[in-house]
C-alpha atoms as a PDB file:
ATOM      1  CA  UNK A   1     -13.942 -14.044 -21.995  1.00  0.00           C
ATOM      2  CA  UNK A   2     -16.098 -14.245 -18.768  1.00  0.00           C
ATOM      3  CA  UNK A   3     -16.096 -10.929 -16.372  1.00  0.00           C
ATOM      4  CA  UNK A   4     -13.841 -11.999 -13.462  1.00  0.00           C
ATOM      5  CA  UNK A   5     -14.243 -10.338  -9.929  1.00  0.00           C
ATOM      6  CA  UNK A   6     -12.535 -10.129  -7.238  1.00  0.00           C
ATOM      7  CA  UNK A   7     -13.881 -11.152  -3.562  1.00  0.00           C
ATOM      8  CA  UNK A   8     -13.913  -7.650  -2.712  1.00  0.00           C
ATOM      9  CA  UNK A   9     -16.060  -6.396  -5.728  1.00  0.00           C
ATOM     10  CA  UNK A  10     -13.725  -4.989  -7.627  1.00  0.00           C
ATOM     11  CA  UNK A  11     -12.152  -6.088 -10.987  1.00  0.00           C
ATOM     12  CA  UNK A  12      -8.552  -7.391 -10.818  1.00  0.00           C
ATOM     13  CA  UNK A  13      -5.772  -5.541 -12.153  1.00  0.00           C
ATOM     14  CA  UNK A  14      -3.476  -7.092 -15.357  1.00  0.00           C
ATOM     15  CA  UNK A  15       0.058  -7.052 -14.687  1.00  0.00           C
ATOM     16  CA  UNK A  16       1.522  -4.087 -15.472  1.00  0.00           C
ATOM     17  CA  UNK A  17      -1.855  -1.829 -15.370  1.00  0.00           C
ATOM     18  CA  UNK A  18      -1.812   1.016 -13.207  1.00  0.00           C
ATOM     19  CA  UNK A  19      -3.822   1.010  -9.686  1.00  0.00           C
ATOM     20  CA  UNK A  20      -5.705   4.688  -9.829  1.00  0.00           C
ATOM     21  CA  UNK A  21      -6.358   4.396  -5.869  1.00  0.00           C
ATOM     22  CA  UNK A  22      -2.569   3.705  -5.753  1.00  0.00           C
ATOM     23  CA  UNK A  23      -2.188   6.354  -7.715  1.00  0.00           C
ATOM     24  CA  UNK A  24      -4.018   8.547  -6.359  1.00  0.00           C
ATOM     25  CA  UNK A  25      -2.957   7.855  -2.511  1.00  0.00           C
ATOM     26  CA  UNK A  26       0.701   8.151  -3.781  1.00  0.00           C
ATOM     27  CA  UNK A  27       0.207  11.809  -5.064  1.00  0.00           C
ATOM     28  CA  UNK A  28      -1.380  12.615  -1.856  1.00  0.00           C
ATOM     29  CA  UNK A  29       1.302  11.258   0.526  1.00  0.00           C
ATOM     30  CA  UNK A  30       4.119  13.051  -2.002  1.00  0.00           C
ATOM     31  CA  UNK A  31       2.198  16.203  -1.350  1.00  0.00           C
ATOM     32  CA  UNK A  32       1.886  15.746   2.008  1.00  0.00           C
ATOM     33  CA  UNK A  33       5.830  15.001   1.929  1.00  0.00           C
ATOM     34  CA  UNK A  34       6.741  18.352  -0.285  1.00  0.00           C
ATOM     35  CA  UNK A  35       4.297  20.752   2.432  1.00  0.00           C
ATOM     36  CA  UNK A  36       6.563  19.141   5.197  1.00  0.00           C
ATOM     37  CA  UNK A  37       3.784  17.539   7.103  1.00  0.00           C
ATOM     38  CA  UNK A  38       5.316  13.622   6.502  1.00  0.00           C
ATOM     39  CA  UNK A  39       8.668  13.665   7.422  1.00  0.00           C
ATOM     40  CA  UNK A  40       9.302   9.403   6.645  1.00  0.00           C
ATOM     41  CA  UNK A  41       7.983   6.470   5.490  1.00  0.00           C
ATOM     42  CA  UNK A  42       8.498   2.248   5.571  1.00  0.00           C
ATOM     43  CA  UNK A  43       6.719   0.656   2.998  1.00  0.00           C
ATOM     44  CA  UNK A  44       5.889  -2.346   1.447  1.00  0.00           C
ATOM     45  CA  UNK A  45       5.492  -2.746  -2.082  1.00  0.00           C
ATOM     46  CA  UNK A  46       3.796  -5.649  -4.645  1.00  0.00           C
ATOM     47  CA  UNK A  47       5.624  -4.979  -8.117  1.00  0.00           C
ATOM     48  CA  UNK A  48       4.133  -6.307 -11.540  1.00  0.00           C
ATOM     49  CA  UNK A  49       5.996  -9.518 -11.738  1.00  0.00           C
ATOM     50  CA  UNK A  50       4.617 -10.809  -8.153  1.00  0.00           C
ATOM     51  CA  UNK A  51       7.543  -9.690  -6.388  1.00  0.00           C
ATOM     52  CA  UNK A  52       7.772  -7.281  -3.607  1.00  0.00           C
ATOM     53  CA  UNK A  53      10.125  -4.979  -1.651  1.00  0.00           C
ATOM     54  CA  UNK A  54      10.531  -2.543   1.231  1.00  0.00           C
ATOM     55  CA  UNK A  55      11.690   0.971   1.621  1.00  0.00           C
ATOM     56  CA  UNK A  56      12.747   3.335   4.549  1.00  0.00           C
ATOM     57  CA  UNK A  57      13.457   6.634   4.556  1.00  0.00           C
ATOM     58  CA  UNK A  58      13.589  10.271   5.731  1.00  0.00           C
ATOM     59  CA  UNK A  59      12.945  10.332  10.098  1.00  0.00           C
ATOM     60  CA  UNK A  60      11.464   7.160  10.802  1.00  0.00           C
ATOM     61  CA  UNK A  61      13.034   6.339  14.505  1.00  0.00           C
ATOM     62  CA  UNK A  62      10.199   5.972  17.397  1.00  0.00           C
ATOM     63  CA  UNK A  63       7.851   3.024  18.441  1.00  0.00           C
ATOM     64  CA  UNK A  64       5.042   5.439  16.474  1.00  0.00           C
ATOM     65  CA  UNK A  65       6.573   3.708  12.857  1.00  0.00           C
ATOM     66  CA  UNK A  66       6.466   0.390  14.599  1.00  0.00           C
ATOM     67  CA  UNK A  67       3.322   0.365  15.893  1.00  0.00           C
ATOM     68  CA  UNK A  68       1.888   1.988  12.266  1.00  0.00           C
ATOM     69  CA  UNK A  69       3.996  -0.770  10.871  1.00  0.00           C
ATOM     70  CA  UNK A  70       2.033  -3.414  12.997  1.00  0.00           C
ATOM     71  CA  UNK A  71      -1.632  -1.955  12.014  1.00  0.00           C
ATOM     72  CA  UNK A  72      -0.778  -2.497   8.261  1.00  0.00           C
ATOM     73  CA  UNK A  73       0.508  -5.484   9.060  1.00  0.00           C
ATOM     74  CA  UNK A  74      -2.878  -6.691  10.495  1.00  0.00           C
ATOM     75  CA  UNK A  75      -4.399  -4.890   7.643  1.00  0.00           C
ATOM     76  CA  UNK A  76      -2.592  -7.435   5.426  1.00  0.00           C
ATOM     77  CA  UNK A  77      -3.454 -10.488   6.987  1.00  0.00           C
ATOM     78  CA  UNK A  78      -7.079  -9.442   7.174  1.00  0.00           C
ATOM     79  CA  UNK A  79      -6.993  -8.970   3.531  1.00  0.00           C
ATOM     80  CA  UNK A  80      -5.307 -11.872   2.725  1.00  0.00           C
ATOM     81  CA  UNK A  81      -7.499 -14.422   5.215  1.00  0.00           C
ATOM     82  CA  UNK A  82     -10.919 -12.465   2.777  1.00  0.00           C
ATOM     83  CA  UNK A  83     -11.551 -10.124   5.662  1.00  0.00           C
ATOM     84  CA  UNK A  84     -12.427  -5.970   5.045  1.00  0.00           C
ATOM     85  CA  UNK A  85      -9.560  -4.489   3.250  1.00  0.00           C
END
């Protein structure tokens, strides 16, 4: 088996293996969400079969979500064109 790697260094994930920096940045934002201090969220999510979805909830009204909403969106297309992610 030869070792592949991804353009950004890392190893790829198999289907179905957890992400620890997922992980991990999903405990922090549920913390941040029990102290009070994240009051909503719209996300975008890449499940283990190749599909995705989207979520919204909690207060998420105000151009502030739209315009976070736009950033990760340029994030994305960075990432996908083999720019930083």
């Amino acid at each position: 088996m030869s070792k592949v790697v991804g353009l950004n260094g890392e190893v790829p994930l198999q289907a179905g293996q957890p992400s620890a920096v997922l992980v991990e940045f999903l405990e922090e934002q549920l913390r941040l969400a029990k102290d009070g201090r994240i009051q909503g969220a719209a996300t975008a999510v890449l499940f283990n079969d190749g599909t995705c979805g989207w979520h919204v909830c909690g207060r998420v009204g105000g151009l502030h979500m739209m315009g976070a909403l736009e950033m990760c969106k340029a994030e994305l297309a960075a990432i996908n064109r083999g720019g930083p992610d």
